[in-house]
PDB file of N, CA and C in Angstrom:
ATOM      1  N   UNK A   1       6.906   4.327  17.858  1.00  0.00           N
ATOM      2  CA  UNK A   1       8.184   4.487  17.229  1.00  0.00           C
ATOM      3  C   UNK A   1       7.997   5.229  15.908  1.00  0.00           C
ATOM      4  N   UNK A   2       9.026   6.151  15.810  1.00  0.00           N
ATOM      5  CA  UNK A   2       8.887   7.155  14.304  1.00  0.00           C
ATOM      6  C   UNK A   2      10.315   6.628  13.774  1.00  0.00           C
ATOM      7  N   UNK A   3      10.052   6.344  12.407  1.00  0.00           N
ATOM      8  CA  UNK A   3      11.463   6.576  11.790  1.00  0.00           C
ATOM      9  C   UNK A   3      11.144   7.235  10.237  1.00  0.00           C
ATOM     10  N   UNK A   4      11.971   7.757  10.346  1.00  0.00           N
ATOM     11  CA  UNK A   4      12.667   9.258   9.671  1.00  0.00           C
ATOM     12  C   UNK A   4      13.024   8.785   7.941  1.00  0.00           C
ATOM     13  N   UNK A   5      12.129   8.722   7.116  1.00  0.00           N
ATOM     14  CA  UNK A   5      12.466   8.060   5.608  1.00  0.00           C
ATOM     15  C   UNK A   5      12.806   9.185   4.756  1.00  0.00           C
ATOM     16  N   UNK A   6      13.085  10.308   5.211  1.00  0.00           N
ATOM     17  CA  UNK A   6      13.283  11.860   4.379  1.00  0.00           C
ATOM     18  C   UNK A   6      14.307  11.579   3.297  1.00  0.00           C
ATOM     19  N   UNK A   7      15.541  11.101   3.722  1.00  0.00           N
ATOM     20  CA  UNK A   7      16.475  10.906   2.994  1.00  0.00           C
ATOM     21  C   UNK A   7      16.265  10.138   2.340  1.00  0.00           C
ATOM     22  N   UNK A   8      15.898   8.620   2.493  1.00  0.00           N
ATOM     23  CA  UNK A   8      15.348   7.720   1.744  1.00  0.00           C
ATOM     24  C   UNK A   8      14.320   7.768   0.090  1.00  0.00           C
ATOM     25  N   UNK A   9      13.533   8.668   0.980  1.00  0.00           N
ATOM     26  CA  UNK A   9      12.511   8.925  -0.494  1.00  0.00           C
ATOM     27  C   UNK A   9      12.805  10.458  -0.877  1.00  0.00           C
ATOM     28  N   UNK A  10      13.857  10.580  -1.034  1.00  0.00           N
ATOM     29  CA  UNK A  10      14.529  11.628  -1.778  1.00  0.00           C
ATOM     30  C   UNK A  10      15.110  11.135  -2.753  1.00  0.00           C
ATOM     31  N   UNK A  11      15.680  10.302  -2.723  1.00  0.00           N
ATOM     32  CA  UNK A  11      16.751   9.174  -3.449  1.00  0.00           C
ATOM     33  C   UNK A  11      15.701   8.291  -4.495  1.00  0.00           C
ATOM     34  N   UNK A  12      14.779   8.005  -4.039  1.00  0.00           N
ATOM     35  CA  UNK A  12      13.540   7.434  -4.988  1.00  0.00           C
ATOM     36  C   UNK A  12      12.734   7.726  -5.446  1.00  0.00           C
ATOM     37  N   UNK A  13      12.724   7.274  -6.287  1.00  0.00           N
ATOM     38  CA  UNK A  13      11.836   7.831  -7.851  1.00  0.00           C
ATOM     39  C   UNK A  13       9.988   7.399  -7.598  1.00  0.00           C
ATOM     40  N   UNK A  14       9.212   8.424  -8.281  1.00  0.00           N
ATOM     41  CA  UNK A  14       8.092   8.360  -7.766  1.00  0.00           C
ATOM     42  C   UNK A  14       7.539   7.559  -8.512  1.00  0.00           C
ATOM     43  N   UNK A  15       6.859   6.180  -8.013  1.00  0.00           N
ATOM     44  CA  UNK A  15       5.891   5.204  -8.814  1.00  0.00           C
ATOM     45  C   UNK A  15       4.403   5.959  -8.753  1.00  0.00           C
ATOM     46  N   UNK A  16       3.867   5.997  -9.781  1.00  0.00           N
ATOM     47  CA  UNK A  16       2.383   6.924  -9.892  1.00  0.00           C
ATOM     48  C   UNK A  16       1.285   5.668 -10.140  1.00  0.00           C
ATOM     49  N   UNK A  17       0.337   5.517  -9.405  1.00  0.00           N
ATOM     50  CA  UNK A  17      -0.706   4.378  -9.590  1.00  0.00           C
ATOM     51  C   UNK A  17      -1.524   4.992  -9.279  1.00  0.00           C
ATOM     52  N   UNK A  18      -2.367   5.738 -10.356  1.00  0.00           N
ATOM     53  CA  UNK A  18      -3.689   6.344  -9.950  1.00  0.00           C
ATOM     54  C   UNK A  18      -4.592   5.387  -9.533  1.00  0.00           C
ATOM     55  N   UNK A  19      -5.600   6.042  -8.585  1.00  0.00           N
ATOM     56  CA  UNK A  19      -6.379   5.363  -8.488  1.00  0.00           C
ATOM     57  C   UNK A  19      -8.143   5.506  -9.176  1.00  0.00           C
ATOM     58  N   UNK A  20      -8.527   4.135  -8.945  1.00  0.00           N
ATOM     59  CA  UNK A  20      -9.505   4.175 -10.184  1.00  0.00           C
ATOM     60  C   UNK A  20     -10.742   5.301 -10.112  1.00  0.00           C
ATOM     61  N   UNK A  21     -11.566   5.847 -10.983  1.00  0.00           N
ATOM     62  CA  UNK A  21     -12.339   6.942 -10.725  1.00  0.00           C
ATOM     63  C   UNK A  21     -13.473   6.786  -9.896  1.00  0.00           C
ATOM     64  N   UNK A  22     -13.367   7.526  -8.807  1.00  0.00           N
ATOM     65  CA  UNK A  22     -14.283   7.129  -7.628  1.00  0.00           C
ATOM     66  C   UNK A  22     -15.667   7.429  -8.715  1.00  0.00           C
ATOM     67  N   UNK A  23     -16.061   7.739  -9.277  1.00  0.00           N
ATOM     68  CA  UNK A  23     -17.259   8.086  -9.881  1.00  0.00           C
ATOM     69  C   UNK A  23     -17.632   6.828 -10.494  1.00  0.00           C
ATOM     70  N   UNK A  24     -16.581   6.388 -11.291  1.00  0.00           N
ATOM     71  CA  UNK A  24     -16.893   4.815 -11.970  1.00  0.00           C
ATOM     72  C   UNK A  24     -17.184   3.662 -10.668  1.00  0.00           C
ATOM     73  N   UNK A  25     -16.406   4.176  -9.646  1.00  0.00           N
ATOM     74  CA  UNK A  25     -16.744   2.977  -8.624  1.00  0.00           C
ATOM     75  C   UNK A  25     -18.462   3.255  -8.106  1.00  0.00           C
ATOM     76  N   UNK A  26     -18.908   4.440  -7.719  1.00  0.00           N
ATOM     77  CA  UNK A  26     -20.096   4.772  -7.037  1.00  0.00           C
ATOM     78  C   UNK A  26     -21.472   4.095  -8.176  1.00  0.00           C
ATOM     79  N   UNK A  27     -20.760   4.505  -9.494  1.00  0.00           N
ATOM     80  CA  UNK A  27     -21.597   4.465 -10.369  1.00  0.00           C
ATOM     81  C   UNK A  27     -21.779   2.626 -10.047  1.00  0.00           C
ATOM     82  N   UNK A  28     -20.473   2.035 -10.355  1.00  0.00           N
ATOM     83  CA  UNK A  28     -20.573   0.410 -10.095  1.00  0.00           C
ATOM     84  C   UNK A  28     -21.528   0.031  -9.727  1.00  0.00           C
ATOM     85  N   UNK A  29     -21.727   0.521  -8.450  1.00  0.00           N
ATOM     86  CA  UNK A  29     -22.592   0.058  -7.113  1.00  0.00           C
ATOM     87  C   UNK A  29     -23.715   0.431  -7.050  1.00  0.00           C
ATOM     88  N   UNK A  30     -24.115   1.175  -7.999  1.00  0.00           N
ATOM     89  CA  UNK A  30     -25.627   1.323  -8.392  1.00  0.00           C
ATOM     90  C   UNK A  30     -26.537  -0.049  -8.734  1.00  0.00           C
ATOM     91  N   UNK A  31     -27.626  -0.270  -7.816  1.00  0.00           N
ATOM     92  CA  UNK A  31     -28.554  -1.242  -8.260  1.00  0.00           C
ATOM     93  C   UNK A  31     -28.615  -2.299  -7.536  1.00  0.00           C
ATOM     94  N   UNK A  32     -27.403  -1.910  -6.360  1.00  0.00           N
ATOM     95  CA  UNK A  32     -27.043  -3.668  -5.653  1.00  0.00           C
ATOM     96  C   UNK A  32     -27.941  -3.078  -4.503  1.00  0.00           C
ATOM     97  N   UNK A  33     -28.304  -4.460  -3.755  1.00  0.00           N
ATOM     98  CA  UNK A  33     -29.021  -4.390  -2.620  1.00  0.00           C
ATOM     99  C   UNK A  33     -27.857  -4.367  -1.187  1.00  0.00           C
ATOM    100  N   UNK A  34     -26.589  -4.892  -1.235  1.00  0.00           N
ATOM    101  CA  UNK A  34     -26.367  -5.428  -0.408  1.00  0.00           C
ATOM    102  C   UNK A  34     -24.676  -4.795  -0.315  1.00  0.00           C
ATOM    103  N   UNK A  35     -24.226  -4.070   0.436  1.00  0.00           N
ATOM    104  CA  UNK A  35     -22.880  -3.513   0.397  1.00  0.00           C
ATOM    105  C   UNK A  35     -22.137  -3.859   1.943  1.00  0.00           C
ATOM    106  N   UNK A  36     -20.898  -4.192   1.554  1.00  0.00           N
ATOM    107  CA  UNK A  36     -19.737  -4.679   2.464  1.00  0.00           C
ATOM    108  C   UNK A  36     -18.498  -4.007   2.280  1.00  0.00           C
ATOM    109  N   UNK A  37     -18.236  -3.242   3.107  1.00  0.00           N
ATOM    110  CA  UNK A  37     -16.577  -2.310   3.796  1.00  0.00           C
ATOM    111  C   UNK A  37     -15.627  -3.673   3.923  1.00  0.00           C
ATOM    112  N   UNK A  38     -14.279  -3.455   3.559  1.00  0.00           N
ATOM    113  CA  UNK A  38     -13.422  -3.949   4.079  1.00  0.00           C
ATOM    114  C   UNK A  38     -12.162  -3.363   4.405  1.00  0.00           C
ATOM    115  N   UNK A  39     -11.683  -3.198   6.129  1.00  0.00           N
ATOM    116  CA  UNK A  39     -10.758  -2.294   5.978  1.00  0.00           C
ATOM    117  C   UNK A  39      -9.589  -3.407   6.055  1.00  0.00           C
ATOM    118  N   UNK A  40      -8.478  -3.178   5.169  1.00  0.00           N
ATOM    119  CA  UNK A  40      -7.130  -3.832   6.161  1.00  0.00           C
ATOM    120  C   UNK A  40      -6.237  -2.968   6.237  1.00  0.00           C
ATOM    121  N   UNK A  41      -6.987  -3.407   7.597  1.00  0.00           N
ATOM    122  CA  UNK A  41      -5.780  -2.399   9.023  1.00  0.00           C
ATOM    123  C   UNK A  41      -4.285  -2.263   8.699  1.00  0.00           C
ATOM    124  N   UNK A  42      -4.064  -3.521   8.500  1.00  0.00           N
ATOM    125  CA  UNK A  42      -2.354  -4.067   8.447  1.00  0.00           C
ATOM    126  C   UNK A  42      -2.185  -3.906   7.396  1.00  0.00           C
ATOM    127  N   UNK A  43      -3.108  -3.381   6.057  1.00  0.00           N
ATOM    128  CA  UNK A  43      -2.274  -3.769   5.270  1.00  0.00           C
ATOM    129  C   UNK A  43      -0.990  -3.840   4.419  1.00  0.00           C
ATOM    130  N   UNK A  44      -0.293  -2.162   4.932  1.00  0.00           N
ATOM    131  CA  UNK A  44       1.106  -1.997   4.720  1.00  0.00           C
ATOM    132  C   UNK A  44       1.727  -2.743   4.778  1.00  0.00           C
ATOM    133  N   UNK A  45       1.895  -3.236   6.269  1.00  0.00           N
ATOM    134  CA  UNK A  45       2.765  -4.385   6.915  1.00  0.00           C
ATOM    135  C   UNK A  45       2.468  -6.174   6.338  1.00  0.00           C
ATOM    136  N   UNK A  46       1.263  -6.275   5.455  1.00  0.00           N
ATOM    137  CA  UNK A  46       1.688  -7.472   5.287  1.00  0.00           C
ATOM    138  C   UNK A  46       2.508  -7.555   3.463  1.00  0.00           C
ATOM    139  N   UNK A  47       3.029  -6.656   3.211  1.00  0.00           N
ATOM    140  CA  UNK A  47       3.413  -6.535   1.618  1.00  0.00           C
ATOM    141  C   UNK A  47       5.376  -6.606   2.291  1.00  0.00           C
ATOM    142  N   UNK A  48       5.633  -7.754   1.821  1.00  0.00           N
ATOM    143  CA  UNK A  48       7.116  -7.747   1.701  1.00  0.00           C
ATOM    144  C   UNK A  48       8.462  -6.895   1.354  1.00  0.00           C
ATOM    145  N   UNK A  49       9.505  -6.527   1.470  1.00  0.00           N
ATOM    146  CA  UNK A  49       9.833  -5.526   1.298  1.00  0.00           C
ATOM    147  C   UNK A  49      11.132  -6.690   0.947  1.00  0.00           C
ATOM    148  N   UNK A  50      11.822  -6.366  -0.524  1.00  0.00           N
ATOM    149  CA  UNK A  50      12.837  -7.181  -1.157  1.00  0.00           C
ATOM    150  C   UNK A  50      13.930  -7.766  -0.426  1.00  0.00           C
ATOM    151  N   UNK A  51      14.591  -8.757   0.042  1.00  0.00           N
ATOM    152  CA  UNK A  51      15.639  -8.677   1.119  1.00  0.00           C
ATOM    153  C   UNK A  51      16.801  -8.193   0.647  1.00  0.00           C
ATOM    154  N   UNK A  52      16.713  -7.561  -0.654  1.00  0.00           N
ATOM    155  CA  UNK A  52      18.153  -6.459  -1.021  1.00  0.00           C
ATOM    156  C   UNK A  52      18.156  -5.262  -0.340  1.00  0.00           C
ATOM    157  N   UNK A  53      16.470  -5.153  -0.352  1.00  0.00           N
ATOM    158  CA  UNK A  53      16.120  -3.339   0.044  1.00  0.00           C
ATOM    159  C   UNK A  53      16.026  -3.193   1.729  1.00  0.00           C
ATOM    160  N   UNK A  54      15.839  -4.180   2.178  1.00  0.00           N
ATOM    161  CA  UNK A  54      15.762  -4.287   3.585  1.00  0.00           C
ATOM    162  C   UNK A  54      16.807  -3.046   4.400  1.00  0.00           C
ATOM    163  N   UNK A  55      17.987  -3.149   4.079  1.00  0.00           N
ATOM    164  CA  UNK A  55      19.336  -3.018   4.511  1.00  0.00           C
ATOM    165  C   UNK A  55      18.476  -0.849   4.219  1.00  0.00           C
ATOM    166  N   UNK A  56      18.064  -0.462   3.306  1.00  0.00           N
ATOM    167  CA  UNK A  56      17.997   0.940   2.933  1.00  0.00           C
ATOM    168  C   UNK A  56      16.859   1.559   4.211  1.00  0.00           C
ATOM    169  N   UNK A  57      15.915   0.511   4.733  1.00  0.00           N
ATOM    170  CA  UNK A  57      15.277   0.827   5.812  1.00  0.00           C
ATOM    171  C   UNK A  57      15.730   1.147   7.438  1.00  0.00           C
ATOM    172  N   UNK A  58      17.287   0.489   7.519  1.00  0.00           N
ATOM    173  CA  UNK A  58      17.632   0.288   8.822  1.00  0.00           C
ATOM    174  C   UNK A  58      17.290   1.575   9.974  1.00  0.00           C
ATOM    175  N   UNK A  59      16.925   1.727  10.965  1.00  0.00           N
ATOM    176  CA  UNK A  59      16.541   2.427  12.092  1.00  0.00           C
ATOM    177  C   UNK A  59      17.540   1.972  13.322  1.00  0.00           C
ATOM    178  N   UNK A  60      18.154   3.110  13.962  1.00  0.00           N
ATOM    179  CA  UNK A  60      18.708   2.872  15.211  1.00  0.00           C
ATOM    180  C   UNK A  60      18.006   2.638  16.464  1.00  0.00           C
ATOM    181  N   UNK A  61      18.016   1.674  17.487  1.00  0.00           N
ATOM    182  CA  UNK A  61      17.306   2.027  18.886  1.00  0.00           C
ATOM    183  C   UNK A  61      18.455   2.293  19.815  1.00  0.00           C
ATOM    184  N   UNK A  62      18.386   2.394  21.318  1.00  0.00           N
ATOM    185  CA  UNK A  62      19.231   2.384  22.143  1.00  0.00           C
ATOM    186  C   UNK A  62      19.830   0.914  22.320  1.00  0.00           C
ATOM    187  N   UNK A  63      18.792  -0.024  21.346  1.00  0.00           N
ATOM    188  CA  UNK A  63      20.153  -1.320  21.760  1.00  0.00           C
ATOM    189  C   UNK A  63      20.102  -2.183  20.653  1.00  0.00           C
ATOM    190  N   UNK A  64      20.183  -1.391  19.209  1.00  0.00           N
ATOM    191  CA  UNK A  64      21.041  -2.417  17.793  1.00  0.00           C
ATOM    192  C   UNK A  64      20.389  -1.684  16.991  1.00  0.00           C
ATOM    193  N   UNK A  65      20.819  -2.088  15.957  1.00  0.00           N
ATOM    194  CA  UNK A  65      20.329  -1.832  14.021  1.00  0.00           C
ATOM    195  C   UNK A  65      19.139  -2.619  14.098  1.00  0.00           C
ATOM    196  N   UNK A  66      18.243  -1.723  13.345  1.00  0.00           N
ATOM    197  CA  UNK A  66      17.320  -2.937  13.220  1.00  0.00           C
ATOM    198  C   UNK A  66      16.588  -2.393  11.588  1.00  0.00           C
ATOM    199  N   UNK A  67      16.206  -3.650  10.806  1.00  0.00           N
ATOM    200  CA  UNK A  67      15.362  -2.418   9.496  1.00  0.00           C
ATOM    201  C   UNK A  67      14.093  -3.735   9.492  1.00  0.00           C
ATOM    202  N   UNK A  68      13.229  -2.743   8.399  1.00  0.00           N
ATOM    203  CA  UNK A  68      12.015  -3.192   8.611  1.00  0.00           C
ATOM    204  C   UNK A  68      11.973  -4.305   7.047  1.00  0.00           C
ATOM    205  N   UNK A  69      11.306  -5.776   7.306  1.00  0.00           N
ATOM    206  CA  UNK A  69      11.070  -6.728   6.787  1.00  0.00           C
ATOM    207  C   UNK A  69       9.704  -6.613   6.032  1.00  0.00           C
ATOM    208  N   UNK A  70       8.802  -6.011   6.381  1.00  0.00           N
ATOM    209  CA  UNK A  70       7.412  -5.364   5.658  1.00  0.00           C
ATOM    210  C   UNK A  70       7.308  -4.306   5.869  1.00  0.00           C
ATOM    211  N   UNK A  71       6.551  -3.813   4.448  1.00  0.00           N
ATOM    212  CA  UNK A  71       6.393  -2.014   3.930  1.00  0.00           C
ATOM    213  C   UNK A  71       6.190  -1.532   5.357  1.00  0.00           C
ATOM    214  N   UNK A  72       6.533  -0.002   5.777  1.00  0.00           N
ATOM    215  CA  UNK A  72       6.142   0.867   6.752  1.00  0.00           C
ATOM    216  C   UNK A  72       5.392   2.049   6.380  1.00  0.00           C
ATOM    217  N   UNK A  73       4.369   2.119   6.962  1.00  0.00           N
ATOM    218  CA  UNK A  73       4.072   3.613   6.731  1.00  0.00           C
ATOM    219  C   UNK A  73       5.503   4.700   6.599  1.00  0.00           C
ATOM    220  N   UNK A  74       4.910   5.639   5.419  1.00  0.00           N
ATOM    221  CA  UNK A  74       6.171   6.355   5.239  1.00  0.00           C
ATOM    222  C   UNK A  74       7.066   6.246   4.466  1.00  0.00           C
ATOM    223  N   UNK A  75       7.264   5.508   3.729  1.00  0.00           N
ATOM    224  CA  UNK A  75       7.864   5.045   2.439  1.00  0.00           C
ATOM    225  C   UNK A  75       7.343   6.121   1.398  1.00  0.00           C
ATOM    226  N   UNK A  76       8.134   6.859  -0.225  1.00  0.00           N
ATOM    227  CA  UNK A  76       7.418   7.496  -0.584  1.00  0.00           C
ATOM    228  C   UNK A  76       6.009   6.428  -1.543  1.00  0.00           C
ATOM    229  N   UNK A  77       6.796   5.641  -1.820  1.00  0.00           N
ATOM    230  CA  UNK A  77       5.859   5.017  -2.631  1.00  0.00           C
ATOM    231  C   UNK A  77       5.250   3.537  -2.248  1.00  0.00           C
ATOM    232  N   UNK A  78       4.699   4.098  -0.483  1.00  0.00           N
ATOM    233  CA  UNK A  78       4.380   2.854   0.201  1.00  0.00           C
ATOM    234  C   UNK A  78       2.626   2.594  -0.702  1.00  0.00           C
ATOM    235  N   UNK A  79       1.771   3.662  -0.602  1.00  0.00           N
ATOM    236  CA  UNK A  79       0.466   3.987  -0.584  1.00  0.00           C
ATOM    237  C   UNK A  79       0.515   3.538  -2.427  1.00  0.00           C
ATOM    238  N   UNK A  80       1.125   4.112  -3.300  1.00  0.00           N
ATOM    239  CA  UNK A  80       0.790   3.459  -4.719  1.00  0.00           C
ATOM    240  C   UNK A  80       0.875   1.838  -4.559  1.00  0.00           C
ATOM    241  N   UNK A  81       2.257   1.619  -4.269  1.00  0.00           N
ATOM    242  CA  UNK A  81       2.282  -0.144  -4.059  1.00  0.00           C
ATOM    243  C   UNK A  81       1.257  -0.962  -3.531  1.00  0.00           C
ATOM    244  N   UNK A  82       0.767  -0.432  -2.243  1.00  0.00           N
ATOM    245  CA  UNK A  82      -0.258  -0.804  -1.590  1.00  0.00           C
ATOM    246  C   UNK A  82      -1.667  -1.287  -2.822  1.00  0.00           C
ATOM    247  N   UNK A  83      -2.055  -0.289  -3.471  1.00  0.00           N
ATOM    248  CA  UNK A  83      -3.096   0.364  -4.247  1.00  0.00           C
ATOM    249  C   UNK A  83      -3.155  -0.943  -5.160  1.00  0.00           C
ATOM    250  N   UNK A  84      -1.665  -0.660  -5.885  1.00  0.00           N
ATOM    251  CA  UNK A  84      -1.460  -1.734  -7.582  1.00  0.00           C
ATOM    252  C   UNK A  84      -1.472  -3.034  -6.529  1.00  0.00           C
ATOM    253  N   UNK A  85      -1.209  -3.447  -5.568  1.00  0.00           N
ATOM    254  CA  UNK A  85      -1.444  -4.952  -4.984  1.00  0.00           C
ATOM    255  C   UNK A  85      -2.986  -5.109  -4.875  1.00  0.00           C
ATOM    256  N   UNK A  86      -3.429  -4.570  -3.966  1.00  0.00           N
ATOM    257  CA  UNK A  86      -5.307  -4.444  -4.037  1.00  0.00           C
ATOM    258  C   UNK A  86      -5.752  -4.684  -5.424  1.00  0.00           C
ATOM    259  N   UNK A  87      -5.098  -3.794  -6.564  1.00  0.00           N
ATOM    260  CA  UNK A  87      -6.029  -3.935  -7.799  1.00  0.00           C
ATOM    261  C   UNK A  87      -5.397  -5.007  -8.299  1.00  0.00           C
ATOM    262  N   UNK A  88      -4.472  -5.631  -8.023  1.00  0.00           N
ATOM    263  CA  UNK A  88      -3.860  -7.352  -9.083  1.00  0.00           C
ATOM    264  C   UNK A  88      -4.857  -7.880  -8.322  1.00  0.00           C
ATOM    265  N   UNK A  89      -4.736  -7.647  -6.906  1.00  0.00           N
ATOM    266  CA  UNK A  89      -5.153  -9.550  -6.072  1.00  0.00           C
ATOM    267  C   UNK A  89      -7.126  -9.221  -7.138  1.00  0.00           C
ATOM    268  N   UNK A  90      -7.927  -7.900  -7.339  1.00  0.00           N
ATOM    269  CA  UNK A  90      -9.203  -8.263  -7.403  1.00  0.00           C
ATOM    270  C   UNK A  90      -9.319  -7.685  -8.922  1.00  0.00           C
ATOM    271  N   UNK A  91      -8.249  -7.907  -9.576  1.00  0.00           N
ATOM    272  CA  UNK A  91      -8.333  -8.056 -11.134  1.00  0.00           C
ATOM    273  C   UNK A  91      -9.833  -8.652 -11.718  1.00  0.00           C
ATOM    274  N   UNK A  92      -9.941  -9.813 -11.170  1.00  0.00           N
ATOM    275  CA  UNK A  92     -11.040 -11.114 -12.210  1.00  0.00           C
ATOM    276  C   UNK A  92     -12.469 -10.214 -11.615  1.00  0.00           C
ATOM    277  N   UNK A  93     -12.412  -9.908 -10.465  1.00  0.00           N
ATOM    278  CA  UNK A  93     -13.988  -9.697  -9.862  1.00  0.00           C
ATOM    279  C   UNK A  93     -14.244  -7.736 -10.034  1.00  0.00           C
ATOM    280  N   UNK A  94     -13.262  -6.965 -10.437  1.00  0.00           N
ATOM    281  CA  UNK A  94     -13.030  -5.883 -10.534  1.00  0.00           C
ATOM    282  C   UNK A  94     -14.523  -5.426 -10.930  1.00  0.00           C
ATOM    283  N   UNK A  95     -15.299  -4.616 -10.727  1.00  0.00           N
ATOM    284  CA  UNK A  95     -16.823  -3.852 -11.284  1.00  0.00           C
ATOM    285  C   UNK A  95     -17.771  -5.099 -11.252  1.00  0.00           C
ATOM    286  N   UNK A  96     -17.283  -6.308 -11.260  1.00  0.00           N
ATOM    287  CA  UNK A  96     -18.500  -7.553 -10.947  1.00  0.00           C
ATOM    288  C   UNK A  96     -19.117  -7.356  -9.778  1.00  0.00           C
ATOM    289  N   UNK A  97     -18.271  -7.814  -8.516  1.00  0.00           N
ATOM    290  CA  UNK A  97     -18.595  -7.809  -7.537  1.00  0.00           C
ATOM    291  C   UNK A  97     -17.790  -6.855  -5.944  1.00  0.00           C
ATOM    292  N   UNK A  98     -16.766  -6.685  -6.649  1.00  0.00           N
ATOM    293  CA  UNK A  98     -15.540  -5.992  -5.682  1.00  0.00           C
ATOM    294  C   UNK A  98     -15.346  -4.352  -6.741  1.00  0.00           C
ATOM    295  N   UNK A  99     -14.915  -3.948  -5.252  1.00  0.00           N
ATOM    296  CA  UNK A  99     -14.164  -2.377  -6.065  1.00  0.00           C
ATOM    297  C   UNK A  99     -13.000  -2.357  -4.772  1.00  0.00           C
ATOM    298  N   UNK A 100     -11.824  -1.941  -5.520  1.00  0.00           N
ATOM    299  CA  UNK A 100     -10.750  -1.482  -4.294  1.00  0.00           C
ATOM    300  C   UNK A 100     -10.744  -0.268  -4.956  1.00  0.00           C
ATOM    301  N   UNK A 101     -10.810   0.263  -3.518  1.00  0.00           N
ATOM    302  CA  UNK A 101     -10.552   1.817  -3.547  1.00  0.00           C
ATOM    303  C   UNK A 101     -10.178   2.645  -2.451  1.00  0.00           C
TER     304      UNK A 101
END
């Protein structure tokens, strides 16, 4: 299923969340013995989407309205949100032991 957010993130204003300097992260990880990937797959879909804003997502099928209850790919400012959630939840362990990136 594709749905069509053109109009949508025309209308919305761009949230900017750089992300942190891959050089400072590589550099981080200098010295450790032991490195771990973590992908989340889902993780668009598990970030809530306001139940005011719900209603601005709606998509037609051949049988009702329907809008989406968690972020979708495609949003303009799905991928910053995404980003600033990753860097709150690993705030405390940030260059200790974790890097989101």
């Amino acid at each position: 299923m594709y749905t069509d957010f053109t109009n949508l993130n025309k209308t919305c204003p761009k949230d900017f969340y750089r992300l942190p300097s891959l050089g400072r992260s590589v550099d981080g990880s200098a010295g450790h013995e032991v490195f771990d990937f973590m992908d989340a797959s889902r993780g668009y879909h598990q970030i809530r989407i306001l139940p005011e804003d719900e209603e601005s997502t709606t998509f037609i099928t051949e049988y009702d309205l329907y809008c989406w209850r968690v972020m979708p790919f495609g949003l303009k400012n799905a991928g910053a949100t995404y980003q600033l959630l990753n860097h709150r939840l690993g705030e405390i362990w940030r260059y200790m032991w974790m890097i989101c990136w």
